[in-house]
C-alpha atoms as a PDB file:
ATOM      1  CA  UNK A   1       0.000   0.000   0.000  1.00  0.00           C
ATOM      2  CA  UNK A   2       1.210   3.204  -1.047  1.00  0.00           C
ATOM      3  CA  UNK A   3       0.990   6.298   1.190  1.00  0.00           C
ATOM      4  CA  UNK A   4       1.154   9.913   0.149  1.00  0.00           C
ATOM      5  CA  UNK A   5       4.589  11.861   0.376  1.00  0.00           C
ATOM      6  CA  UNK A   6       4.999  13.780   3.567  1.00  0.00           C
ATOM      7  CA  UNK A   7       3.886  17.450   2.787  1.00  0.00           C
ATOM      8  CA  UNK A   8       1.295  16.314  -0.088  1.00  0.00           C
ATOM      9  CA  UNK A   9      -2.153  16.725   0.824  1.00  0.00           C
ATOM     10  CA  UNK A  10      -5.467  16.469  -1.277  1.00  0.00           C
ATOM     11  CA  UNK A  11      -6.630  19.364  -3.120  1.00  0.00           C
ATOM     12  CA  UNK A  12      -8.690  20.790  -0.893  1.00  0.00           C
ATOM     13  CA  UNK A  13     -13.037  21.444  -1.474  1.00  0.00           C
ATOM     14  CA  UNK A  14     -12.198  25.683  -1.495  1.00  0.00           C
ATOM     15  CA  UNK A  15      -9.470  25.042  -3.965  1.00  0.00           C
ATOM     16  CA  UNK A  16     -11.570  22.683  -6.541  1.00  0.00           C
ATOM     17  CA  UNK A  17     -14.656  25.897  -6.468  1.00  0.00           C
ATOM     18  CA  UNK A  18     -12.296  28.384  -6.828  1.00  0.00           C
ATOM     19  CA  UNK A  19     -11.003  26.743  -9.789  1.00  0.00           C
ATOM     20  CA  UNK A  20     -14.399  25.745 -11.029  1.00  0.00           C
ATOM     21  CA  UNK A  21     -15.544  29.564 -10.800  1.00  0.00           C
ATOM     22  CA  UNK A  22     -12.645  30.178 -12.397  1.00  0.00           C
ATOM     23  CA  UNK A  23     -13.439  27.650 -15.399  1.00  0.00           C
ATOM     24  CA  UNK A  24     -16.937  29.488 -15.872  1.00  0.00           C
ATOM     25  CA  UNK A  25     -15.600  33.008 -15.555  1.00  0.00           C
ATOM     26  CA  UNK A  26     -13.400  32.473 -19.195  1.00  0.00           C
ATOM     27  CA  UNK A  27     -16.533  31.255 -21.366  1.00  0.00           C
ATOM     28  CA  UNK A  28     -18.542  34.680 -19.876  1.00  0.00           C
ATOM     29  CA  UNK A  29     -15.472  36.864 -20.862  1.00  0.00           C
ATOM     30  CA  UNK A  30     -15.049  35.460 -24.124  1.00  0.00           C
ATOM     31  CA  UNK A  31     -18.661  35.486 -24.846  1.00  0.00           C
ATOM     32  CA  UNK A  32     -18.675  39.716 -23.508  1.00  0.00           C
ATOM     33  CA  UNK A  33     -15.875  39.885 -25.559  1.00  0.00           C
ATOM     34  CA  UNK A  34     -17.451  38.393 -29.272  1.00  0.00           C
ATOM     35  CA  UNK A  35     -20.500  39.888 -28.932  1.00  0.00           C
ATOM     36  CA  UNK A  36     -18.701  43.554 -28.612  1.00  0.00           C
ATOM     37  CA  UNK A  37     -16.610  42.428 -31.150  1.00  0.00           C
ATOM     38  CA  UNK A  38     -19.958  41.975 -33.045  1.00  0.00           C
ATOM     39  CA  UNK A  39     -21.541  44.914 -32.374  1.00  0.00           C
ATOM     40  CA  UNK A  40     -18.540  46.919 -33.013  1.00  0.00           C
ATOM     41  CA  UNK A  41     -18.215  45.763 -36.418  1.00  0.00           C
ATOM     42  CA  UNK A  42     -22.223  46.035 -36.629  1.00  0.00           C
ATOM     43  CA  UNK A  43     -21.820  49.557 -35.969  1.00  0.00           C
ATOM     44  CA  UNK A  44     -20.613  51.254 -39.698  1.00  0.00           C
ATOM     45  CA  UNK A  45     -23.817  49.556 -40.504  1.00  0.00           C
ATOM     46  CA  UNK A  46     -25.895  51.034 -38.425  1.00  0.00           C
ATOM     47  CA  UNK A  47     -24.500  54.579 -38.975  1.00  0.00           C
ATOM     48  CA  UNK A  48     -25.237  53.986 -42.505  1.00  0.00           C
ATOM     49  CA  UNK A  49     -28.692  53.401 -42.254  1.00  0.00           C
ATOM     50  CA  UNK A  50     -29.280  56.389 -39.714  1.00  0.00           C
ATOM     51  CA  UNK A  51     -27.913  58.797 -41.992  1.00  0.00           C
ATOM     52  CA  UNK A  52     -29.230  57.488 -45.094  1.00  0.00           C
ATOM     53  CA  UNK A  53     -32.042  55.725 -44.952  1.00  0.00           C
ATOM     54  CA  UNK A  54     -33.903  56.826 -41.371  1.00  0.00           C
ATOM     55  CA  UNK A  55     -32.421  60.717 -41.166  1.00  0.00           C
ATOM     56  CA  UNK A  56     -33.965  61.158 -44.853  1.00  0.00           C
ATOM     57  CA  UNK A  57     -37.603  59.443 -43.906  1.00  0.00           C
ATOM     58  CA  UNK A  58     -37.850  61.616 -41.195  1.00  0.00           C
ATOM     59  CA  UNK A  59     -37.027  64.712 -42.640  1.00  0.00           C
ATOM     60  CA  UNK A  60     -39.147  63.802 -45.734  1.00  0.00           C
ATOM     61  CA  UNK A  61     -42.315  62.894 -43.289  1.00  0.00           C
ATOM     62  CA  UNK A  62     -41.699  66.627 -41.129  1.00  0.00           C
ATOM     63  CA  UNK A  63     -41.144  68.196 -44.564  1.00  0.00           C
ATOM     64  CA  UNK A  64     -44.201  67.260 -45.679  1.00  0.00           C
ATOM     65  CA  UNK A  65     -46.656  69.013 -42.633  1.00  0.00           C
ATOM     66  CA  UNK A  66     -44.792  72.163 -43.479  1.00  0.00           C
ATOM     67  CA  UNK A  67     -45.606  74.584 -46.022  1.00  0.00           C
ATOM     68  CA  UNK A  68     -43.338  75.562 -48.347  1.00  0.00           C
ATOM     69  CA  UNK A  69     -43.357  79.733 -47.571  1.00  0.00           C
ATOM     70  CA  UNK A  70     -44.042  80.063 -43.908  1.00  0.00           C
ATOM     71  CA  UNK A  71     -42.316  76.578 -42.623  1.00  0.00           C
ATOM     72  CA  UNK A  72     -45.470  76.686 -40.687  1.00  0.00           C
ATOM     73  CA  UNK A  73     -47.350  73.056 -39.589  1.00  0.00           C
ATOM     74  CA  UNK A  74     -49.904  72.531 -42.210  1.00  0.00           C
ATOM     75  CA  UNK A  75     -52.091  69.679 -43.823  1.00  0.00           C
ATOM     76  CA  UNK A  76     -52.572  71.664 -46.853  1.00  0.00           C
ATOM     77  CA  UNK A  77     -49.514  69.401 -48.881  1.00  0.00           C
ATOM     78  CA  UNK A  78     -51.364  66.125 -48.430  1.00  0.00           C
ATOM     79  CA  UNK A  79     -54.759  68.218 -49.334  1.00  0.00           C
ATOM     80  CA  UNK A  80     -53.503  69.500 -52.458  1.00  0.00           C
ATOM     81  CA  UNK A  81     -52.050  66.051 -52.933  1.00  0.00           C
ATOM     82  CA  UNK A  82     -55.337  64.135 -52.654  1.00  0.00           C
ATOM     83  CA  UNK A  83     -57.391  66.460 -54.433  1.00  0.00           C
ATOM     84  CA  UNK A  84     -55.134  67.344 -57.812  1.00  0.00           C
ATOM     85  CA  UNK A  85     -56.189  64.913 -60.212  1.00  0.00           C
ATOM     86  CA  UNK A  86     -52.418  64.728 -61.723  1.00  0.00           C
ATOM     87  CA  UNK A  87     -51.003  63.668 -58.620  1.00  0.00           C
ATOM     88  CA  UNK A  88     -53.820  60.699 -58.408  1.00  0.00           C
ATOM     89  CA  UNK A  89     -52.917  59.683 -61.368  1.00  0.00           C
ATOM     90  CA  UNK A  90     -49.350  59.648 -61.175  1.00  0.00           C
ATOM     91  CA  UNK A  91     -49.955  57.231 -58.198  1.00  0.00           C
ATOM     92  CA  UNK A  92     -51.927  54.846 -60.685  1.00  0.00           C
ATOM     93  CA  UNK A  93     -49.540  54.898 -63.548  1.00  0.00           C
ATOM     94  CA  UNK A  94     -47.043  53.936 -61.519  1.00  0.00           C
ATOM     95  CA  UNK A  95     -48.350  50.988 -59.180  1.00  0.00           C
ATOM     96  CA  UNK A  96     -49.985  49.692 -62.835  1.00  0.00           C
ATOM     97  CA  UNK A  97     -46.471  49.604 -64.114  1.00  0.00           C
ATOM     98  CA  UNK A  98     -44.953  47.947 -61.251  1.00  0.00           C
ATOM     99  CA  UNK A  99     -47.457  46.180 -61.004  1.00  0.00           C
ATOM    100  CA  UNK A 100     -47.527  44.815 -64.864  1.00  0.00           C
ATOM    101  CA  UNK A 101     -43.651  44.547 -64.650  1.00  0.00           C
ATOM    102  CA  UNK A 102     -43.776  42.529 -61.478  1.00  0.00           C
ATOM    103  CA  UNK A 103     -46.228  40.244 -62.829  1.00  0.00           C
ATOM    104  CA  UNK A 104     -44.319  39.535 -66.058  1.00  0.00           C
ATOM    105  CA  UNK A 105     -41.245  39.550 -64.384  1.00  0.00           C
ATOM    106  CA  UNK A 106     -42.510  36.913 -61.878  1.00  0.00           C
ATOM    107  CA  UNK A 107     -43.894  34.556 -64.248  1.00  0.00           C
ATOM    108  CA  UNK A 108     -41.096  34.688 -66.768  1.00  0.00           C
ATOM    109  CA  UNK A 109     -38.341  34.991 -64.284  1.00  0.00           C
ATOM    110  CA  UNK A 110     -39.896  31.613 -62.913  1.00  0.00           C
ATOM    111  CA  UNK A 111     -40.026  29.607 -66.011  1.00  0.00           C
ATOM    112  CA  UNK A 112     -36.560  30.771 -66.210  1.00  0.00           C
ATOM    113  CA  UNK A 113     -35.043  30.545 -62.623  1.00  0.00           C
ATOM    114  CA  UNK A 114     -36.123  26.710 -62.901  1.00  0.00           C
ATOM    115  CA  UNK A 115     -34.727  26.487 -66.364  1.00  0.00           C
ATOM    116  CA  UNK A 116     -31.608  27.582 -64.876  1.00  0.00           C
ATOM    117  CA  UNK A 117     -31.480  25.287 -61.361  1.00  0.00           C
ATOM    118  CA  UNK A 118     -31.895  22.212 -63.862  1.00  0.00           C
ATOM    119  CA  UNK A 119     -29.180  22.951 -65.894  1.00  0.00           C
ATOM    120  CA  UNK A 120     -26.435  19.707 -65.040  1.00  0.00           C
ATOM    121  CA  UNK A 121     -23.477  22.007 -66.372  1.00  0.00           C
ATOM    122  CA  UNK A 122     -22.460  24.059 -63.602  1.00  0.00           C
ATOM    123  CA  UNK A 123     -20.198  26.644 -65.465  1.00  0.00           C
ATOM    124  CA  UNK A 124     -23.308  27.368 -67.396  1.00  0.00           C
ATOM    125  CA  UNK A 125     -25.395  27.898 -64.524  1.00  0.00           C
ATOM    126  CA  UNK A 126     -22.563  30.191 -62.938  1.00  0.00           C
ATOM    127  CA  UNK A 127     -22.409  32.003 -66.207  1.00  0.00           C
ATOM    128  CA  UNK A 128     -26.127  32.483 -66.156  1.00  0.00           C
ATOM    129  CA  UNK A 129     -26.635  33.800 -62.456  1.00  0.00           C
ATOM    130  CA  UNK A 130     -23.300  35.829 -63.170  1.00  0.00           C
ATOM    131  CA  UNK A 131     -25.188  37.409 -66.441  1.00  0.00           C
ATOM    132  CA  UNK A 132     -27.882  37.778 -63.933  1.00  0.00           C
ATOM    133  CA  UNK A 133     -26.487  39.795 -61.010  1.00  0.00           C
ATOM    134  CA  UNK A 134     -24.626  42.289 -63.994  1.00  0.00           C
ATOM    135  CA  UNK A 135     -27.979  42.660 -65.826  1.00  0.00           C
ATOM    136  CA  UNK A 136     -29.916  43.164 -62.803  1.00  0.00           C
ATOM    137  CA  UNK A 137     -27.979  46.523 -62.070  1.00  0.00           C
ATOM    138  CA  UNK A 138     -27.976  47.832 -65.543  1.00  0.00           C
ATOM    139  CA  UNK A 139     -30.979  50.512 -64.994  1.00  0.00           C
ATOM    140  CA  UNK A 140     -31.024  53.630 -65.257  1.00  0.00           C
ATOM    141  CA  UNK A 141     -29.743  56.416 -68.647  1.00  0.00           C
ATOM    142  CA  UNK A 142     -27.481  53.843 -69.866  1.00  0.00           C
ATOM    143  CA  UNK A 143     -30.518  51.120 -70.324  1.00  0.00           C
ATOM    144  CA  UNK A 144     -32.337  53.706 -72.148  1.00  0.00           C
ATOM    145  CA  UNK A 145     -30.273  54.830 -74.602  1.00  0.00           C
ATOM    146  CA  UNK A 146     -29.745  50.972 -74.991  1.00  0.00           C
ATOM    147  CA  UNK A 147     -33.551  50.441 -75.768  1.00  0.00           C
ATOM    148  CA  UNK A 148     -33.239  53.900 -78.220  1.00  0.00           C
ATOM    149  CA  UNK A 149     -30.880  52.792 -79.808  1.00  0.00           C
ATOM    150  CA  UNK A 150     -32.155  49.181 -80.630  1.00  0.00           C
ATOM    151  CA  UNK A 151     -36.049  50.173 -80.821  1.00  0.00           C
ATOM    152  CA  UNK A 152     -36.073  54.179 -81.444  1.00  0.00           C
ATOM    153  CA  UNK A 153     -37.259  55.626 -84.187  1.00  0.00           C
ATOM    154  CA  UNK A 154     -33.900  54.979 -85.652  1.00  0.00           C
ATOM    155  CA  UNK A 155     -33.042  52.278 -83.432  1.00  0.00           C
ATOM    156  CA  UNK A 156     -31.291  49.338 -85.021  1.00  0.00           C
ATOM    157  CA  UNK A 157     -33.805  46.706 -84.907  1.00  0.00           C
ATOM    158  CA  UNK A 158     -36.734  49.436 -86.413  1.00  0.00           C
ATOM    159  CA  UNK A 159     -34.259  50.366 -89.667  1.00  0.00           C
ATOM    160  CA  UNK A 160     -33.790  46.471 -89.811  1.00  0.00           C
ATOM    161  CA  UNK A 161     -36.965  45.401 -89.929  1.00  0.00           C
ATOM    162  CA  UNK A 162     -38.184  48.601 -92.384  1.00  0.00           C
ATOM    163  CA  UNK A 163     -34.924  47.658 -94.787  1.00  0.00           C
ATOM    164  CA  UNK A 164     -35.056  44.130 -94.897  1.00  0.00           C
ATOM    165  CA  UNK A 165     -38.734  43.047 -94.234  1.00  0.00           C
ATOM    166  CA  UNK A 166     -40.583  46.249 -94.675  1.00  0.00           C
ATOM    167  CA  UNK A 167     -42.213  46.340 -91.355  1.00  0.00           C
ATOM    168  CA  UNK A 168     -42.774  49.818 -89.791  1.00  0.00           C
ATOM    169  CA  UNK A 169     -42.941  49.274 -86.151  1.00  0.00           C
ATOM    170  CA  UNK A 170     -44.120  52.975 -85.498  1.00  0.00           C
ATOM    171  CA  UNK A 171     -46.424  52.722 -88.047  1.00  0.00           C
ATOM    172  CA  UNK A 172     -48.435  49.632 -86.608  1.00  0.00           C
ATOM    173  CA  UNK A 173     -48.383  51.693 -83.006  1.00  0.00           C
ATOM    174  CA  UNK A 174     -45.572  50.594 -81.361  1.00  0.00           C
ATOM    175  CA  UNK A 175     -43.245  53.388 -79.244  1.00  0.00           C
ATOM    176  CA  UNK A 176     -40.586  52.410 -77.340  1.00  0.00           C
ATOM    177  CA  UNK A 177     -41.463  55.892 -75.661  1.00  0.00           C
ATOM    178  CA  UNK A 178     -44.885  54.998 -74.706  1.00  0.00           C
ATOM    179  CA  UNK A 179     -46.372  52.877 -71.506  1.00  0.00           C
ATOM    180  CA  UNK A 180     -45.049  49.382 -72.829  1.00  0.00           C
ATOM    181  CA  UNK A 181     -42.140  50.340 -74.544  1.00  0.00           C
ATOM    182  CA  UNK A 182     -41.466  51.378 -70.503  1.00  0.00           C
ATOM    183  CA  UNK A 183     -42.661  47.999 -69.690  1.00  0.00           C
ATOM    184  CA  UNK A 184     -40.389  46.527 -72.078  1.00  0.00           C
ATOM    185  CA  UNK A 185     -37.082  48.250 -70.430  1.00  0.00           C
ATOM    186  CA  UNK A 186     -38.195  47.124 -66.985  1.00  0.00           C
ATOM    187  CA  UNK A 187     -38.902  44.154 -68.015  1.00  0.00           C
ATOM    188  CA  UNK A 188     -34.892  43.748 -68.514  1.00  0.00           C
ATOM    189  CA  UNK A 189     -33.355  44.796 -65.099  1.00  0.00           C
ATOM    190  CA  UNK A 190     -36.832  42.774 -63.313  1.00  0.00           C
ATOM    191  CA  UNK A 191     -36.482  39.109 -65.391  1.00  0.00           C
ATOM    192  CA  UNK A 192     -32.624  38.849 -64.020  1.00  0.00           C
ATOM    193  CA  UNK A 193     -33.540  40.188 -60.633  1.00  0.00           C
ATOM    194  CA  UNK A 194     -36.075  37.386 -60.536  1.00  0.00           C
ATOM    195  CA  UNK A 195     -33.915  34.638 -61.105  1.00  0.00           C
ATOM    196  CA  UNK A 196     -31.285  35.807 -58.617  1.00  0.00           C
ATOM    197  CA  UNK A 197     -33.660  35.535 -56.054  1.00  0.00           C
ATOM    198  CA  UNK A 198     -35.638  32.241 -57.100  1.00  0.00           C
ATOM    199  CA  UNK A 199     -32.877  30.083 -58.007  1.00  0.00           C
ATOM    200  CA  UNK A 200     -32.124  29.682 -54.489  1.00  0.00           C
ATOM    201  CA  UNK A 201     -35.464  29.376 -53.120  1.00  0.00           C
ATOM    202  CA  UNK A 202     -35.488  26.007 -55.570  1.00  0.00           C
ATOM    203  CA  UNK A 203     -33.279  23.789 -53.197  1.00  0.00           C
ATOM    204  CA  UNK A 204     -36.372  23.559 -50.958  1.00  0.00           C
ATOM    205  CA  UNK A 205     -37.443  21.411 -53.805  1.00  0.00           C
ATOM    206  CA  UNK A 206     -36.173  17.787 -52.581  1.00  0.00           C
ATOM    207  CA  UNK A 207     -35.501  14.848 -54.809  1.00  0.00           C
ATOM    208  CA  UNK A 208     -36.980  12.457 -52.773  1.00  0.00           C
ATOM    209  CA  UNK A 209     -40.648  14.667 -53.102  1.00  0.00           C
ATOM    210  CA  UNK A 210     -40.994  14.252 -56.874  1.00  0.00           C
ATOM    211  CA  UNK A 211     -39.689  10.286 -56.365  1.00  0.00           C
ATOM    212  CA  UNK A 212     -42.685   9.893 -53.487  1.00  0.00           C
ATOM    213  CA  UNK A 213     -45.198  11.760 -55.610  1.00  0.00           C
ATOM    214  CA  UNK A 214     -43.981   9.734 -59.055  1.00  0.00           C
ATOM    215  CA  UNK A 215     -44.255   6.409 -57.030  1.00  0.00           C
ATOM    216  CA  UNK A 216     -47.806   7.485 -55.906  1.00  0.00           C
ATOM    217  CA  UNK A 217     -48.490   7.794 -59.616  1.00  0.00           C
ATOM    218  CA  UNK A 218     -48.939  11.473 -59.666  1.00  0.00           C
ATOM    219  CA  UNK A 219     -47.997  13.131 -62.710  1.00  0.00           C
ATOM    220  CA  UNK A 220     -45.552  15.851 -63.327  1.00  0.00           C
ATOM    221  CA  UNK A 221     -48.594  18.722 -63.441  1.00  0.00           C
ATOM    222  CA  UNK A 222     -50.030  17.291 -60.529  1.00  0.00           C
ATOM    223  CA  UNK A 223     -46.491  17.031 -58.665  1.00  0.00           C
ATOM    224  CA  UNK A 224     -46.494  21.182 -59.135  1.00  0.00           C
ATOM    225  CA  UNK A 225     -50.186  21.731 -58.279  1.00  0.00           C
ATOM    226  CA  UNK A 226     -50.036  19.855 -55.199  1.00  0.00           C
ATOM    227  CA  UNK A 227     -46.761  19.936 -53.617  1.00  0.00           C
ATOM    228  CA  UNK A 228     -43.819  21.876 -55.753  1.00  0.00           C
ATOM    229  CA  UNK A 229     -46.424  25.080 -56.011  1.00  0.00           C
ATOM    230  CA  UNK A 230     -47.710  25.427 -52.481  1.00  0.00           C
ATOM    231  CA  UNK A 231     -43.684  25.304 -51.484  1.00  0.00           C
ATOM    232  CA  UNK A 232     -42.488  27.659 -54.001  1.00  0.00           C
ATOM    233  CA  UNK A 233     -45.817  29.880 -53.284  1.00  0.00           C
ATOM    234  CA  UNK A 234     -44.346  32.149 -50.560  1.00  0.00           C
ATOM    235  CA  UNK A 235     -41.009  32.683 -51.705  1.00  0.00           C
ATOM    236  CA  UNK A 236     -42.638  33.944 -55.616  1.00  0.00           C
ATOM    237  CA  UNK A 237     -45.383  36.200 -54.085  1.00  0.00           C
ATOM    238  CA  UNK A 238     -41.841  37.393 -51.660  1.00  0.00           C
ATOM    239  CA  UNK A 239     -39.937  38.013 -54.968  1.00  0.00           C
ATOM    240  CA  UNK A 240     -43.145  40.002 -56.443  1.00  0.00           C
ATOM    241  CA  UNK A 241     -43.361  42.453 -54.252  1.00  0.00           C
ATOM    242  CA  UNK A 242     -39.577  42.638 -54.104  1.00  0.00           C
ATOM    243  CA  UNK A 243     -39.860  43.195 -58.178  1.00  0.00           C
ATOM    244  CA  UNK A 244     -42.622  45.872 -57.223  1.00  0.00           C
ATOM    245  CA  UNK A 245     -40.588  47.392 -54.955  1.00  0.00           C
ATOM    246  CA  UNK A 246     -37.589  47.783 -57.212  1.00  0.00           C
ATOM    247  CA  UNK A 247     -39.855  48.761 -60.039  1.00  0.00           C
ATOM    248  CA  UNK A 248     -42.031  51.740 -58.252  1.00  0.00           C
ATOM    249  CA  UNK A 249     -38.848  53.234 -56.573  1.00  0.00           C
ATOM    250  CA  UNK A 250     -37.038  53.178 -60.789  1.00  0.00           C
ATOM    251  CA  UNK A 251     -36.304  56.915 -61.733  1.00  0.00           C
ATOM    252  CA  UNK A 252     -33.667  57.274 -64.470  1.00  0.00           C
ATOM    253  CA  UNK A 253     -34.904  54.961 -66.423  1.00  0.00           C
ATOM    254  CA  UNK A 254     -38.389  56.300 -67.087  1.00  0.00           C
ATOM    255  CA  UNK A 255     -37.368  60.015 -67.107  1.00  0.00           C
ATOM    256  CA  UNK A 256     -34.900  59.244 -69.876  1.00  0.00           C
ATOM    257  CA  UNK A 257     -36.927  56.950 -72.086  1.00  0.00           C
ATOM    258  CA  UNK A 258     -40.477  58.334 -71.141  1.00  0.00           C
ATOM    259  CA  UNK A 259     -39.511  62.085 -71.083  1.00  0.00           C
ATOM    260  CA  UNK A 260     -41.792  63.410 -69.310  1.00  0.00           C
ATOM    261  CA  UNK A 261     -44.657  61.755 -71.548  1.00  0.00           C
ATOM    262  CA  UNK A 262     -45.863  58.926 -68.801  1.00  0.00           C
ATOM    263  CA  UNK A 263     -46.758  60.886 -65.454  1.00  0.00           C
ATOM    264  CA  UNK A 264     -44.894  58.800 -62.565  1.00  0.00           C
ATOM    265  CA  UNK A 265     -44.695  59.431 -59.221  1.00  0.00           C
ATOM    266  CA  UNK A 266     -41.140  59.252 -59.538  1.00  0.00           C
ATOM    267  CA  UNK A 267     -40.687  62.254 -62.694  1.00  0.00           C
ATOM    268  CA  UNK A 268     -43.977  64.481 -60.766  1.00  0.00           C
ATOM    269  CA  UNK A 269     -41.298  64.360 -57.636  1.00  0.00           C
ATOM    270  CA  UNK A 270     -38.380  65.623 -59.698  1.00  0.00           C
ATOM    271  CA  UNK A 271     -40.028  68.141 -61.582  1.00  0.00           C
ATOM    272  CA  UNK A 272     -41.975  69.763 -58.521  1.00  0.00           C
ATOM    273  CA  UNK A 273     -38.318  69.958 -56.379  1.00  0.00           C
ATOM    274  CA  UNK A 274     -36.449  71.210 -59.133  1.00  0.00           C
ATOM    275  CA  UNK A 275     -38.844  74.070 -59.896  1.00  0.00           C
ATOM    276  CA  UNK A 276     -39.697  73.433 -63.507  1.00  0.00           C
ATOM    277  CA  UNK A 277     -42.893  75.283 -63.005  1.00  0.00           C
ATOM    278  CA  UNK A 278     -42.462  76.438 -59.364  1.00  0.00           C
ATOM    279  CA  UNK A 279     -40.824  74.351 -56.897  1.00  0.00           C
ATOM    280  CA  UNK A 280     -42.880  73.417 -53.757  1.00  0.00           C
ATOM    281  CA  UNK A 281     -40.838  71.253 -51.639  1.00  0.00           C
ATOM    282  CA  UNK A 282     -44.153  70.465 -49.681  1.00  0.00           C
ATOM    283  CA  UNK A 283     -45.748  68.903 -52.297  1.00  0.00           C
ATOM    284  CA  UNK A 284     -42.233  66.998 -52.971  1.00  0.00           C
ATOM    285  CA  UNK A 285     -41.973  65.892 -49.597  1.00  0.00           C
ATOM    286  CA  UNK A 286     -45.610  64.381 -49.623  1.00  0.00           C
ATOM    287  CA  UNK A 287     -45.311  62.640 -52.684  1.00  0.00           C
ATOM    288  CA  UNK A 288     -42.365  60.810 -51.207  1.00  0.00           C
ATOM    289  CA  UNK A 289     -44.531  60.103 -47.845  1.00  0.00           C
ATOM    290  CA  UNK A 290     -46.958  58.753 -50.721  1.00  0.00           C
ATOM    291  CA  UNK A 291     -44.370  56.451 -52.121  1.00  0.00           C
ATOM    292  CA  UNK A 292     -43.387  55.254 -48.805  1.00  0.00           C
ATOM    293  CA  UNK A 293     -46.750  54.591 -47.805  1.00  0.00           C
ATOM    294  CA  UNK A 294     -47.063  52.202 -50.942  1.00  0.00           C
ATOM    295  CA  UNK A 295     -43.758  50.879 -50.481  1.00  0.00           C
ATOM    296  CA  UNK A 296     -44.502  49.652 -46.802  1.00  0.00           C
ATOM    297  CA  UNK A 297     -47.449  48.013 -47.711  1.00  0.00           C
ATOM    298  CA  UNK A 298     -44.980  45.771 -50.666  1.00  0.00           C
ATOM    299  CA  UNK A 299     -42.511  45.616 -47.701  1.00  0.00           C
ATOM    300  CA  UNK A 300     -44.853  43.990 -45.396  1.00  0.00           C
ATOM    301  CA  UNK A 301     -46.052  41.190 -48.143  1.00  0.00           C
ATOM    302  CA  UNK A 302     -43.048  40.406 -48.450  1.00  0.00           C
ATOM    303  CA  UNK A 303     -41.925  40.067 -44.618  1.00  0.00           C
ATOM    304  CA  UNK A 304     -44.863  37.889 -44.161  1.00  0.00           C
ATOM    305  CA  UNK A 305     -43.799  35.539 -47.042  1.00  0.00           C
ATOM    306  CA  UNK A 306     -40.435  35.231 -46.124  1.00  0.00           C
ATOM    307  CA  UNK A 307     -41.966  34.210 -42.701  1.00  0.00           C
ATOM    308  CA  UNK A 308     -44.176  31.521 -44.043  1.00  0.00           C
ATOM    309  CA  UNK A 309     -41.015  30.580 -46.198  1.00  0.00           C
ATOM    310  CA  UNK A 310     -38.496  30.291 -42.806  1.00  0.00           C
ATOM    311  CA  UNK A 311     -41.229  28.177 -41.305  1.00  0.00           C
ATOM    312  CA  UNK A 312     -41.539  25.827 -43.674  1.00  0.00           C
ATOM    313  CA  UNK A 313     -37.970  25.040 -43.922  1.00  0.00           C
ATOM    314  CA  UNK A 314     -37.613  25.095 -40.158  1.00  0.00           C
ATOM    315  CA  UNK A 315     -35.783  28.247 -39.636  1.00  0.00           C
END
């Protein structure tokens, strides 16, 4: 039997709860220490969007209960607003249009966001969500003079189709300056937005669902009705209002296409701030309250989607 060395004792029950407190002490520092880490880093962030994006909504929203000469509190901007006929109608053009665009753009962009998950060659599909993401950004003076150029008067495609086919584009009522011709140039930044936000809402789509469903003898249109379509449901009506969004809040494009011809909220905005007739920042300011108004209603669809899409994959 061994005994213990003279002068050697057992650790003592003081000793082994200091060094126990001790133990849990480190993972509470570290943790303190990574989540100021995170918030630090957070922080350039969150200075961003308080000087750009919630400084500017509430200066717009005061701006527009003052009144343009006296800077006194006033309801007459949002009076004026509701009862001028143009500004009405501004508000319709553009939700029609966003909403037109949104709808082609959602249906099209579907067709062709599955097109491009199939695809078994992956530098292809890279290629094509690559395209995607660089045609989804190409808005704004640059697309128009694009469409001008290829669908003007003297556009490209017109003088080709006059010269070789003798078909007058203008003369059967087409205008690349008109409401559809507009339609036609969103349609070109929406379609690749669509697919850069569908593609990955496909891998909810398992394998294993269309094997059950085949098995069960259901057919490929009845696989979609009854279980690929009620998955895919949320994150498409989510990527609609996102196209909506996108597609109300477009300026460049339609002032340098439309030219002043289509009355949008967006142009009415520009022309009453930079005083082409007189400028009345009032009215400017409530116009924009309009457009956020609008936009929070898309904003909230598509919250509530997203939602319905995190709990159904179980996030």
């Amino acid at each position: 039997m061994q005994l213990p060395a003279a002068g050697t004792s057992a650790p003592s029950a003081s000793t082994q709860a200091s060094q126990t407190q001790k133990k849990a002490a480190r993972p509470r520092s570290t943790n303190r220490t990574y989540i100021l880490v995170s918030w630090l880093g957070l922080a350039p962030f969150l200075l961003f969007c308080l000087l750009f994006e919630l400084l500017p909504a509430i200066i717009l929203i005061q701006g527009s209960f003052l009144d343009s000469n006296t800077n006194a509190l006033t309801l007459n901007n949002f009076q004026r607003l509701l009862s001028q006929p143009s500004n009405l109608h501004a508000f319709q053009n553009s939700i029609t249009l966003s909403l037109v665009t949104a709808l082609i753009g959602s249906v099209v962009g579907f067709f062709a966001s599955y097109g491009v998950y199939s695809l078994k060659t992956s530098w292809l599909r890279n290629f094509l969500i690559g395209f995607s993401s660089i045609a989804a950004n190409f808005a704004g003076v640059p697309l128009a003079f694009a469409f001008i150029s290829t669908l003007g008067v003297t556009g490209f495609v017109t003088v080709l189709l006059h010269n070789w086919f003798h078909i007058s584009l203008y003369d059967m009522g087409f205008s690349i300056y008109s409401f559809w011709g507009l339609v036609m140039a969103y349609i070109y930044f929406q379609l690749p937005l669509m697919i850069l936000v569908t593609v990955p809402a496909m891998s909810a789509l398992r394998p294993e669902w269309r094997e059950a469903a085949t098995n069960l003898g259901a057919s490929n249109f009845t696989y979609w009705r009854r279980v690929a379509l009620p998955i895919l449901l949320p994150s498409l009506i989510a990527a609609a209002m996102l196209l909506f969004a996108n597609s109300f809040g477009a300026f460049a494009t339609a002032y340098a296409l439309a030219q002043g011809n289509i009355n949008l909220v967006t142009i009415l905005i520009s022309f009453v701030v930079a005083g082409n007739v007189n400028m009345d920042l009032g009215m400017g300011n409530a116009l924009a309250v309009g457009m956020i108004l609008v936009l929070l209603i898309a904003v909230t669809f598509y919250t509530l989607m997203l939602r319905r899409v995190n709990v159904w994959q179980g996030r």
